[in-house]
Protein backbone atom coordinates (compact mmCIF):
# COMPACT_ATOMS: atom_id res chain seq x y z
CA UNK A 1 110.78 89.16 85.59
CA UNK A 2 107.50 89.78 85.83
CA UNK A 3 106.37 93.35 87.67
CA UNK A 4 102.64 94.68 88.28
CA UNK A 5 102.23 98.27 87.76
CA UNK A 6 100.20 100.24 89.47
CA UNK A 7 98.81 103.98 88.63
CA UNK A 8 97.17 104.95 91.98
CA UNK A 9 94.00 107.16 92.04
CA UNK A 10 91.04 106.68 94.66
CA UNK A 11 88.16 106.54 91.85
CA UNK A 12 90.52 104.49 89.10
CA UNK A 13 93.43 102.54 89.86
CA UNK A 14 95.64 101.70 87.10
CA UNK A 15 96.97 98.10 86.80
CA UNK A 16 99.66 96.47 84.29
CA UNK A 17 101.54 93.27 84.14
CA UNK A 18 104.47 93.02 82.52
CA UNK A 19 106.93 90.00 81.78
CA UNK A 20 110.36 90.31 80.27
CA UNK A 21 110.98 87.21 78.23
CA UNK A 22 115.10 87.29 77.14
CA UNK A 23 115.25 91.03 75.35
CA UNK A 24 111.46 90.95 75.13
CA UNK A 25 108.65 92.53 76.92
CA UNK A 26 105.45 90.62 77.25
CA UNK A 27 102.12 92.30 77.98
CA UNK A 28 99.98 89.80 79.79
CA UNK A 29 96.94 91.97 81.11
CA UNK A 30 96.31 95.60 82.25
CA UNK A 31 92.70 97.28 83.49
CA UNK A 32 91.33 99.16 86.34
CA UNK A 33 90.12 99.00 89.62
CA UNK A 34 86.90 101.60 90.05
CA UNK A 35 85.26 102.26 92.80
CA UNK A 36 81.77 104.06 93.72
CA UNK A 37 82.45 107.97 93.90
CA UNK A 38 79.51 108.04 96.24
CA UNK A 39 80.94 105.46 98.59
CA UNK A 40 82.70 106.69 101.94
CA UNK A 41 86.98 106.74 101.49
CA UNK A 42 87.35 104.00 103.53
CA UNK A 43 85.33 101.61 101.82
CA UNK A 44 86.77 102.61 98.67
CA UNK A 45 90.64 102.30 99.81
CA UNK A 46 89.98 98.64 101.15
CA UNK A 47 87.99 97.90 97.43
CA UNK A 48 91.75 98.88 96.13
CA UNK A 49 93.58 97.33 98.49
CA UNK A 50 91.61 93.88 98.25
CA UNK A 51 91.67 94.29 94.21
CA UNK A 52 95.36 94.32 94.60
CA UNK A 53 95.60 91.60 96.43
CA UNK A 54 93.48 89.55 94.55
CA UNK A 55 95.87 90.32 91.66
CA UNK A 56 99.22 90.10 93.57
CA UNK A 57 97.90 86.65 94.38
CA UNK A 58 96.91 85.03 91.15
CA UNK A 59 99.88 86.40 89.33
CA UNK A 60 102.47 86.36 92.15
CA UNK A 61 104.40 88.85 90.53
CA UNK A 62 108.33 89.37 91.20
CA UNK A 63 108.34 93.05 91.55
CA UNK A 64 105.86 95.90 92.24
CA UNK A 65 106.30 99.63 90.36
CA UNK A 66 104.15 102.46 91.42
CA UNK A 67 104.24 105.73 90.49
CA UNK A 68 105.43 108.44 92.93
CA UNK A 69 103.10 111.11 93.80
CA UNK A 70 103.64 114.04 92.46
CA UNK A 71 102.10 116.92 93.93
CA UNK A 72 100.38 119.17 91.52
CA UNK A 73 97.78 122.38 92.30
CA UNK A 74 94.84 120.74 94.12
CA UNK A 75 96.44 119.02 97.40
CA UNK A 76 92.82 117.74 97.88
CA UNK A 77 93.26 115.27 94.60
CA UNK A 78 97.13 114.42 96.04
CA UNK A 79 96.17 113.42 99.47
CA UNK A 80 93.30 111.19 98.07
CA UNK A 81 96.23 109.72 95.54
CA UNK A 82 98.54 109.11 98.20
CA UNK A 83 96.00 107.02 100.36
CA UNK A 84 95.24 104.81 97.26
CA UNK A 85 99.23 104.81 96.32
CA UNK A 86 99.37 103.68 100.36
CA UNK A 87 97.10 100.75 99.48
CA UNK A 88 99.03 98.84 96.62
CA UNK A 89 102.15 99.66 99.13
CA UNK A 90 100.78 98.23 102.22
CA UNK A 91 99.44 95.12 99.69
CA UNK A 92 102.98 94.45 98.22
CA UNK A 93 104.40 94.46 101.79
CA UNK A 94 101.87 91.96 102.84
CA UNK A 95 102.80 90.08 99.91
CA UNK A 96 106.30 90.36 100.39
CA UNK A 97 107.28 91.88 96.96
CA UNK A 98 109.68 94.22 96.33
CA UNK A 99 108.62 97.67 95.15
CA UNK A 100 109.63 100.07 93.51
CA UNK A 101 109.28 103.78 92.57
CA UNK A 102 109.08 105.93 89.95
CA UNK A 103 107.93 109.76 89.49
CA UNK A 104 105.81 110.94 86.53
CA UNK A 105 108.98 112.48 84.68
CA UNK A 106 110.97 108.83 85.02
CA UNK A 107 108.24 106.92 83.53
CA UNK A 108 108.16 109.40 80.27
CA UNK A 109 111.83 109.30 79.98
CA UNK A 110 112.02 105.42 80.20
CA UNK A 111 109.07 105.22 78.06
CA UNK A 112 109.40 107.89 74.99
CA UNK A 113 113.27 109.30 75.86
CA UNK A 114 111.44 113.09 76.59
CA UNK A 115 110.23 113.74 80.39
CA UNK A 116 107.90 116.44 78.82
CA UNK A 117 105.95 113.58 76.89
CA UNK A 118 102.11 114.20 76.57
CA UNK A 119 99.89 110.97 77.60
CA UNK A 120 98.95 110.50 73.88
CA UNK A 121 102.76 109.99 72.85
CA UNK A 122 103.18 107.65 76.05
CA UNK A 123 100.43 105.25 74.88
CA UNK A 124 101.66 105.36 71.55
CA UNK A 125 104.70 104.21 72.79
CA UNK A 126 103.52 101.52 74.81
CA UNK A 127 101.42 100.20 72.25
CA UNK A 128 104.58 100.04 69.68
CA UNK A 129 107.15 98.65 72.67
CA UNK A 130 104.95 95.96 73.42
CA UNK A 131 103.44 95.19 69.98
CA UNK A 132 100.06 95.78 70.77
CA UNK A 133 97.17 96.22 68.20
CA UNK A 134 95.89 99.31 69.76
CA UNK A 135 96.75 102.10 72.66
CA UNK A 136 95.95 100.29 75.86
CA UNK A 137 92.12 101.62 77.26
CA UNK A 138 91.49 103.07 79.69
CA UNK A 139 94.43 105.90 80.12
CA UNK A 140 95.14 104.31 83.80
CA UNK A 141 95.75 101.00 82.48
CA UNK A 142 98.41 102.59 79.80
CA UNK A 143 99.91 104.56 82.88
CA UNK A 144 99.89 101.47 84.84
CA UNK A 145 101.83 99.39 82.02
CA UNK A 146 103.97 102.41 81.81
CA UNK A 147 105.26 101.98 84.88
CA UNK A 148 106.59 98.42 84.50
CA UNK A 149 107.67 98.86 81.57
CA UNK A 150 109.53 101.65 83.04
CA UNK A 151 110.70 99.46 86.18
CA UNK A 152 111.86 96.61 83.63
CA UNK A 153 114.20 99.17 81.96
CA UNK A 154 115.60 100.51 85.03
CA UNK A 155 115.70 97.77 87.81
CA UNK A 156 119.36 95.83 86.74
CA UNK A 157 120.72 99.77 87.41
CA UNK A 158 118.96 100.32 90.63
CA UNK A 159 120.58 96.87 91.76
CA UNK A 160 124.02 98.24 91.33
């Protein structure tokens, strides 16, 4: 199966694809959508959006995992999370591919087997799950491929 993650944020947006291959996981590419910090929201969300697309598109992927929001001190920084987490929803919809969720604490547990997991321990674990050469750069692309790879462990259970 092969699933896009996505790590939402308004000024980087985390991307991973992942393909399972019989008992194996296959990375095939991960990076980052930016966008301008001094551009207004709106053009920024539809640079995300369209980005998303683009890459729904050329890989036609089978499933779509994003990571919940999870609300944290500055409601500010979760709002503007949620409307670029509201782009790669409304693009898989479009797209007609199944999505699914997981929160921050999921993703760890799939990932390393400890919710509490700091980000360094995550990417180390990515990089030795999917036989990488080095920690996936930047830390929204390892997020990103942390959430397939978390969605590629869990999705036969969610079927059930």
């Amino acid at each position: 199966m092969l699933t896009l993650g996505i790590d939402p944020g308004t000024a980087t947006t985390g991307y991973g694809l992942l393909v399972e291959q019989g008992d194996r996981l296959v990375h095939l590419e991960h990076g980052i959508i930016s966008t301008n910090k001094s551009a207004a929201p709106q053009a920024r969300l539809r640079l995300i959006y369209t980005e998303l697309k683009r890459l729904i598109a050329k890989h036609k992927p089978e499933a779509i995992a994003i990571e919940k929001l999870f609300f944290g001190i500055n409601s500010k920084t979760a709002i503007a999370v949620g409307q670029a987490r509201g782009m790669g929803l409304l693009a898989a919809e479009e797209m007609k591919i199944p999505v699914a969720e997981y929160t921050p604490l999921q993703v760890k547990m799939a990932v390393t087997g400890y919710g509490k997991a700091d980000k360094l321990q995550v990417q180390q674990m990515i990089k030795s799950l999917l036989a990488l050469a080095k920690i996936p750069k930047p830390d929204d692309a390892a997020d990103a491929l942390a959430v397939a790879l978390c969605h590629l462990h869990s999705y036969r259970m969610l079927s059930l």
